[in-house]
Protein backbone atom coordinates (compact mmCIF):
# COMPACT_ATOMS: atom_id res chain seq x y z
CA UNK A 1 79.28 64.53 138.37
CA UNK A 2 80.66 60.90 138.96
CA UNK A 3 81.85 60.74 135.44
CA UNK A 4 83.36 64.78 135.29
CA UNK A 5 87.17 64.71 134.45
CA UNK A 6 88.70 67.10 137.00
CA UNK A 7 92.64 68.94 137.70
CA UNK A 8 93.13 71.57 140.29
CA UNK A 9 91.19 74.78 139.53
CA UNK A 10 93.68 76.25 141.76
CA UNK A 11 96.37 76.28 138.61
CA UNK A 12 93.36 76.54 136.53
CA UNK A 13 93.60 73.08 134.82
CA UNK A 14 90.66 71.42 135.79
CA UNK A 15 88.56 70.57 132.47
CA UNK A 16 85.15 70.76 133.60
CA UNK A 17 85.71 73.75 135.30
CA UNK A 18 87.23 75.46 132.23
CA UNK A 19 84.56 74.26 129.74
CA UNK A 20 82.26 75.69 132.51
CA UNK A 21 83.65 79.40 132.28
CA UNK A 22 84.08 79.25 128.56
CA UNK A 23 80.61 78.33 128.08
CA UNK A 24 79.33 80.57 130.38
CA UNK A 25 81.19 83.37 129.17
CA UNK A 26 80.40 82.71 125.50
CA UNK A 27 76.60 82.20 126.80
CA UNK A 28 76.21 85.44 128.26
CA UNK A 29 78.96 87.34 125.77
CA UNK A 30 81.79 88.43 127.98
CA UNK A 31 85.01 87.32 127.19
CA UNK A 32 85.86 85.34 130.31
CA UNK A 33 84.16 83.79 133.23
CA UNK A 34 85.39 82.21 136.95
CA UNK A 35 83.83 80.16 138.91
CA UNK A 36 82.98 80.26 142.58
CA UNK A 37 81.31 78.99 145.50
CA UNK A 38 78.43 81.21 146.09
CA UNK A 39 76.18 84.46 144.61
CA UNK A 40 77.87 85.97 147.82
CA UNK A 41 81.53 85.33 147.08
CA UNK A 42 80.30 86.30 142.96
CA UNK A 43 79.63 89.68 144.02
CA UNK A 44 82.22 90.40 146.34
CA UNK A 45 84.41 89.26 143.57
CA UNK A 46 82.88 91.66 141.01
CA UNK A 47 83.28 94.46 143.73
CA UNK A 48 86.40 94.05 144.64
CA UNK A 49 87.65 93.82 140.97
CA UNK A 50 85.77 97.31 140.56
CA UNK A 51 86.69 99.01 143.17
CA UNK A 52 89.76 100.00 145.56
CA UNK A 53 89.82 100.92 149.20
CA UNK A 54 87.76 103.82 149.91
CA UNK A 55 86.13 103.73 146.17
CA UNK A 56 81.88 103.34 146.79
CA UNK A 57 79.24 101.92 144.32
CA UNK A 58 75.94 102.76 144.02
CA UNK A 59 73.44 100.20 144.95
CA UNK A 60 70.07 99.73 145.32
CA UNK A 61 68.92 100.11 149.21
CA UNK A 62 66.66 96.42 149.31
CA UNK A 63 69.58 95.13 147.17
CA UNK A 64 70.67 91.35 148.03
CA UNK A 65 74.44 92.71 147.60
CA UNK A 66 73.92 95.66 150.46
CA UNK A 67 71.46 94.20 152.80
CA UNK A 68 71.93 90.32 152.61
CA UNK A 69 75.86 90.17 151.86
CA UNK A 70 76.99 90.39 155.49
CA UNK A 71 78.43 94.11 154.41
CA UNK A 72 81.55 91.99 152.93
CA UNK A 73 82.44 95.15 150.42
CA UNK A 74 82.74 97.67 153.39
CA UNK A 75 84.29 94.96 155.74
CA UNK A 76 86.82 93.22 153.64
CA UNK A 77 86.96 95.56 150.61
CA UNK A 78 87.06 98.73 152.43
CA UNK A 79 84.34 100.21 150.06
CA UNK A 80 81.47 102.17 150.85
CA UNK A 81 77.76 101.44 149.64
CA UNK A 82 75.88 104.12 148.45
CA UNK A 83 72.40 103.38 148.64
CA UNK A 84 69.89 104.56 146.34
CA UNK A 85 65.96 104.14 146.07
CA UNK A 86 64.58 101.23 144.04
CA UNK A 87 61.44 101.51 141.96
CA UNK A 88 58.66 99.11 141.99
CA UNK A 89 60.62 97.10 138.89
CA UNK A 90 63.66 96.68 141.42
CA UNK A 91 65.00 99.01 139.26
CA UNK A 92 67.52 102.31 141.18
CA UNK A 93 65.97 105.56 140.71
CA UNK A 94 68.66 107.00 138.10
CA UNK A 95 67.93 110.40 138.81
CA UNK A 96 68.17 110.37 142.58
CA UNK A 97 71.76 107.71 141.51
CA UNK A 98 73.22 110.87 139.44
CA UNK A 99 72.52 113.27 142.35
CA UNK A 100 74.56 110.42 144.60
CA UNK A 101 77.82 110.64 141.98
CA UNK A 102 80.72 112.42 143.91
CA UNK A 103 82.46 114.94 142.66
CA UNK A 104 86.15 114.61 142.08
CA UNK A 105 86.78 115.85 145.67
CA UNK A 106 89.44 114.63 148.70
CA UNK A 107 86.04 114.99 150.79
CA UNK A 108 84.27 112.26 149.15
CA UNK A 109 84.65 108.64 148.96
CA UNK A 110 85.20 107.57 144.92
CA UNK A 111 82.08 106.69 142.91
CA UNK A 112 83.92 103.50 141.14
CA UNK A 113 80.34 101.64 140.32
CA UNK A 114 76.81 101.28 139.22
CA UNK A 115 75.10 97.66 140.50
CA UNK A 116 71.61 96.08 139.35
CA UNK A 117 70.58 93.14 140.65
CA UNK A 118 67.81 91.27 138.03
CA UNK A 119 65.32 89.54 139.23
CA UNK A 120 64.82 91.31 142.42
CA UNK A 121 62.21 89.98 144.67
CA UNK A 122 60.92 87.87 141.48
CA UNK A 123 60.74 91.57 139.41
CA UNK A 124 62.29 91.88 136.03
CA UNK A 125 64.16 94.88 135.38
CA UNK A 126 63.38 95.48 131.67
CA UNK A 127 66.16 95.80 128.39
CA UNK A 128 65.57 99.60 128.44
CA UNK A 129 65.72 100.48 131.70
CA UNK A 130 69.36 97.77 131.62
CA UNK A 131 70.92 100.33 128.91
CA UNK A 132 69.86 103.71 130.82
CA UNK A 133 71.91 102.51 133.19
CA UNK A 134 74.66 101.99 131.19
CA UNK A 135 74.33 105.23 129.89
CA UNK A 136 74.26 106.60 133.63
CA UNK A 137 77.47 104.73 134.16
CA UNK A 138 79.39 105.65 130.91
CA UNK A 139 78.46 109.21 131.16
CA UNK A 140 80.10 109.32 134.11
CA UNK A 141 83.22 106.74 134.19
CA UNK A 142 82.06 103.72 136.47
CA UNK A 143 81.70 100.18 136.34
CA UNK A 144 78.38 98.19 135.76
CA UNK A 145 77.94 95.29 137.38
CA UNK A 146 74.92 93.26 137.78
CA UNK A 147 73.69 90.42 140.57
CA UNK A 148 71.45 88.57 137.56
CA UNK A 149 71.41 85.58 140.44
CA UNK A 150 68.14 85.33 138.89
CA UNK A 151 69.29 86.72 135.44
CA UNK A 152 67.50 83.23 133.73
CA UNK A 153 65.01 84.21 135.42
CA UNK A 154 64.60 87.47 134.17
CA UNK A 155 65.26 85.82 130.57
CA UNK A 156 62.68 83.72 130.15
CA UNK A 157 59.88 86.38 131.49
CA UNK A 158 61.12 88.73 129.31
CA UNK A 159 61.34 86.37 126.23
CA UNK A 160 64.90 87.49 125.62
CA UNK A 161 67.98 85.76 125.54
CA UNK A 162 70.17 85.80 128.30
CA UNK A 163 72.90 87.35 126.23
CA UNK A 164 70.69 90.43 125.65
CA UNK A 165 70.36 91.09 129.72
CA UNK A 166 73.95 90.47 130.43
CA UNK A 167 75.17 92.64 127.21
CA UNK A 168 74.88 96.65 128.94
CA UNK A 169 77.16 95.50 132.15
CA UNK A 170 81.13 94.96 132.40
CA UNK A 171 80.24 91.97 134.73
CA UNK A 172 77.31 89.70 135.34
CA UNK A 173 77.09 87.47 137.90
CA UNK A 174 74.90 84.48 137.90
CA UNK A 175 73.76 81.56 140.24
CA UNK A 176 73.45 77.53 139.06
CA UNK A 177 71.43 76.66 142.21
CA UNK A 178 68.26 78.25 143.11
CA UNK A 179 66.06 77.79 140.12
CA UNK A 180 68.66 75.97 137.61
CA UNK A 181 68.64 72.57 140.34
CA UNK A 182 72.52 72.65 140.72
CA UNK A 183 73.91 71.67 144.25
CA UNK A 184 76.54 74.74 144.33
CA UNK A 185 77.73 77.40 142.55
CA UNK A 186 77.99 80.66 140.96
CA UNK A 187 79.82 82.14 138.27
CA UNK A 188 80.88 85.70 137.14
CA UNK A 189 81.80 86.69 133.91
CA UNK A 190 83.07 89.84 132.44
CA UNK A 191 86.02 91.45 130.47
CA UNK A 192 89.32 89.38 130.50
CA UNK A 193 91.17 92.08 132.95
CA UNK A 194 88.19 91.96 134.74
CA UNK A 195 87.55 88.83 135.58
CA UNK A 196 91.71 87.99 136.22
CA UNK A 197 91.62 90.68 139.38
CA UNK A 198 88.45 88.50 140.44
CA UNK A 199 90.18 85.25 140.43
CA UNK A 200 92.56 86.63 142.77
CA UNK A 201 90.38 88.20 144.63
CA UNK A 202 88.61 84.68 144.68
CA UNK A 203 92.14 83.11 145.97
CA UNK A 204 91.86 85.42 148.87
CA UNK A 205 88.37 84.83 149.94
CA UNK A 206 89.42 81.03 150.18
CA UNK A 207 86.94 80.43 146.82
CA UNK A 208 89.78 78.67 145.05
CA UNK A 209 89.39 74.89 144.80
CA UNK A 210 91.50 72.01 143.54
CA UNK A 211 89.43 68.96 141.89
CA UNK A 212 86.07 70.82 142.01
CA UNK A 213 85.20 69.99 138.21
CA UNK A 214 82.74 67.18 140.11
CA UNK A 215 80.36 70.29 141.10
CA UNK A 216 80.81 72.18 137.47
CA UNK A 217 79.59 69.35 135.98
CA UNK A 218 76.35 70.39 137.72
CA UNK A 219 76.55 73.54 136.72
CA UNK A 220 76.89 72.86 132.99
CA UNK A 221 74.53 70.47 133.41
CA UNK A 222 71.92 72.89 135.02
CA UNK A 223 72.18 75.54 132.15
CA UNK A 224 71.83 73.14 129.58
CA UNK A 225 68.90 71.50 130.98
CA UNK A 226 67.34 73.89 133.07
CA UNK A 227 66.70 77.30 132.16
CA UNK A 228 63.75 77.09 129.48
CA UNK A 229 62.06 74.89 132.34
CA UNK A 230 62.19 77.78 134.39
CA UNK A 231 58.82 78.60 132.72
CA UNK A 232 57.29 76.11 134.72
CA UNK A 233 58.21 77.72 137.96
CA UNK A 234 57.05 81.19 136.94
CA UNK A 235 53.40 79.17 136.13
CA UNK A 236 53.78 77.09 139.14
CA UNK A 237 53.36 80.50 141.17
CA UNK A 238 50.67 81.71 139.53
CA UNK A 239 48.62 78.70 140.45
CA UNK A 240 49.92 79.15 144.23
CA UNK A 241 48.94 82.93 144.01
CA UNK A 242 45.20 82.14 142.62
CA UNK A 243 45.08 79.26 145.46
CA UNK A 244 46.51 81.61 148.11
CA UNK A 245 43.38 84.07 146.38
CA UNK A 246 40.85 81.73 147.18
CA UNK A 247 42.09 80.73 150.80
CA UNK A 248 40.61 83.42 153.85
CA UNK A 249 42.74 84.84 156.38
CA UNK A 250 45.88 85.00 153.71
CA UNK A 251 46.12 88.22 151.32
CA UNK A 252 48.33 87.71 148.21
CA UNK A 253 50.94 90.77 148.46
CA UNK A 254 52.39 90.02 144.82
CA UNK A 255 53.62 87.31 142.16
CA UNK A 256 56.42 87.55 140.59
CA UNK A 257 57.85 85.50 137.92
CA UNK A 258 58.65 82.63 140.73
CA UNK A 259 58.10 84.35 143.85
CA UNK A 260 54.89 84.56 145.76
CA UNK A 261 54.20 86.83 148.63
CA UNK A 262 51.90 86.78 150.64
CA UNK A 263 50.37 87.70 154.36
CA UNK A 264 47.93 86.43 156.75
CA UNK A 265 45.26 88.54 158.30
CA UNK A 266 44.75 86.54 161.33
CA UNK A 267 47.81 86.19 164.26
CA UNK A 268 50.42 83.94 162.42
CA UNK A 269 52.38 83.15 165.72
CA UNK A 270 52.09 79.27 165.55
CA UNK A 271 51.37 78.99 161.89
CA UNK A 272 55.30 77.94 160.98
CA UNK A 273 54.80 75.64 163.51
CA UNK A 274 51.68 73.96 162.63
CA UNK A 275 52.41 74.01 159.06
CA UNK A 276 55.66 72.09 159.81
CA UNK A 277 53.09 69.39 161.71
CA UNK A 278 51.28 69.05 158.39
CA UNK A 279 54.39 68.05 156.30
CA UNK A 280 55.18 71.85 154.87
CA UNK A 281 58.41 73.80 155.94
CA UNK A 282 57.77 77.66 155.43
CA UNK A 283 59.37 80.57 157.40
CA UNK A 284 57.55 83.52 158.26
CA UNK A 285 58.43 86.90 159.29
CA UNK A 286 55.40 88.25 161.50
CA UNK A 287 52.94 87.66 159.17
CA UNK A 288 54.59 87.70 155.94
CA UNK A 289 56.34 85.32 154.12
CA UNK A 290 58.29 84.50 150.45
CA UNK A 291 57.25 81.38 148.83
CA UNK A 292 59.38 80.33 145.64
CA UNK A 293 58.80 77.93 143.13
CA UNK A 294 61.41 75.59 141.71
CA UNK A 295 61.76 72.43 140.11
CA UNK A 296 61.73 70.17 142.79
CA UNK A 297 57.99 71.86 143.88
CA UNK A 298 55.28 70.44 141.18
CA UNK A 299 51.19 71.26 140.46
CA UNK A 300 50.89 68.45 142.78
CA UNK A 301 52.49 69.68 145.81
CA UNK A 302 51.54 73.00 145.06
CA UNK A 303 47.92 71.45 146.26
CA UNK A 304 49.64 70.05 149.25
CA UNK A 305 50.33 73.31 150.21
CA UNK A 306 47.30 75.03 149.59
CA UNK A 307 45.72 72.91 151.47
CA UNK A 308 47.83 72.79 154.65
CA UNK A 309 47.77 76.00 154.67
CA UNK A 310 43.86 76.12 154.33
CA UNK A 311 43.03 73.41 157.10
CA UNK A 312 45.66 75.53 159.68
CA UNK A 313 43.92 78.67 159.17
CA UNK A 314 40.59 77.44 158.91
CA UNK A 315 40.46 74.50 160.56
């Protein structure tokens, strides 16, 4: 990051950045690439590039880009969610998203777009179920987008390239933080036409940035270095899940590629609390919470943990 050589992205001449998009876009096969702040602004990006003022997409109703997006597409884009139910893969129930389609009609809001979002909740959304929703989509004229936040993610568990995930959708867009290690930063990718509307839309949001090359750096250096380590996350989990297993008062609700879930059977009231006492930050809601691996969490705190966790419940 010290060393990255860096212009203002603002007149899109900063180096880093550009090698960034290219190589992003090339990665994932799109023709071009911007990059922004957040997953957040990513999205809204891809939305607004979609879709006009009183257009709607179709999204799933637990979907990060409906219920944990601060409603940014209705608020600032003027565009209506239409939510549909999600199977137990995080995938949208197609048939129930074809019934949701409007009809060419002054009545009706405009059905501009179809959005995925892969990983959801650590599930992996498989190949086939990717191109029956592209059929969906083409069959009826919208957009595809896809939240692949977690999209390496989703690669490695699947044993796929990331190229194969990304190739049904008109734009993809995917996170450098989270599991990849990077401080900041997101990028979206898509068709060249595409991807220009974003980048204003990404001037408007206040996303554009002058010598910001010293945080694509990180970025390039995350998905070079980072993704095929992501397999040690996904087993990381499944060593917290069969210690969470072996650990009364806490159920294990589900593990999924790096996400744990889990619940305690006991009042949970002070456990955040007394957990944060022991050395451990968690957050709970009620009794539930989300653990998720990375690679600043090892096999050795992954002990730590477990056993916190054991001596507050049990003493």
């Amino acid at each position: 990051m010290a060393a990255a050589d860096v212009g203002d992205d603002v007149f899109g001449d900063d180096p880093t950045v550009l090698d960034l998009e290219s190589h992003t876009a090339e990665l994932l096969g799109k023709e071009a690439a911007v990059f922004v702040s957040s997953g957040t602004q990513s999205n809204l990006c891809a939305l607004l590039a979609h879709c006009q003022r009183g257009d709607e997409y179709l999204v799933g109703d637990r979907a990060h880009t409906y219920m944990f997006e601060g409603g940014g597409a209705a608020v600032l884009g003027s565009i209506q969610p239409q939510t549909v139910p999600m199977l137990s893969s995080g995938m949208l129930d197609l048939d129930i998203a074809k019934l949701a389609i409007k009809p060419d009609d002054t009545h009706f809001a405009r059905t501009r777009l179809l959005c995925l979002e892969n990983t959801t909740d650590g599930r992996v959304i498989g190949l086939e179920d990717l191109c029956a929703g592209r059929e969906l989509a083409d069959q009826h004229g919208l957009g595809y987008h896809l939240d692949g936040a977690r999209l390496w993610n989703a690669s490695i568990a699947l044993g796929v390239a990331p190229i194969d995930i990304a190739a049904p959708f008109d734009t993809v867009s995917v996170c450098l933080s989270k599991g990849l290690g990077a401080p900041v930063g997101s990028v979206l990718v898509g068709s060249a036409p595409l991807i220009t509307e974003a980048r204003k839309w990404r001037k408007m949001l206040g996303g554009a940035m002058r010598q910001v090359g010293i945080i694509a750096a990180a970025g390039r250096h995350a998905i070079d270095n980072h993704i095929e380590r992501l397999a040690d996350d996904h087993r990381n989990a499944q060593l917290l899940a069969e210690g969470f297993n072996a650990i009364d008062g806490i159920e294990l609700e589900s593990q999924n590629t790096n996400m744990v879930f889990v619940r305690t059977t006991t009042d949970a009231s002070g456990l955040e609390q007394g957990l944060l006492r022991r050395g451990v930050q968690t957050r709970w809601l009620g009794k539930q919470s989300r653990m998720v691996l990375h690679l600043d969490v090892d096999e050795g705190e992954i002990e730590t943990v477990l056993t916190a966790i054991r001596s507050e419940l049990n003493g």
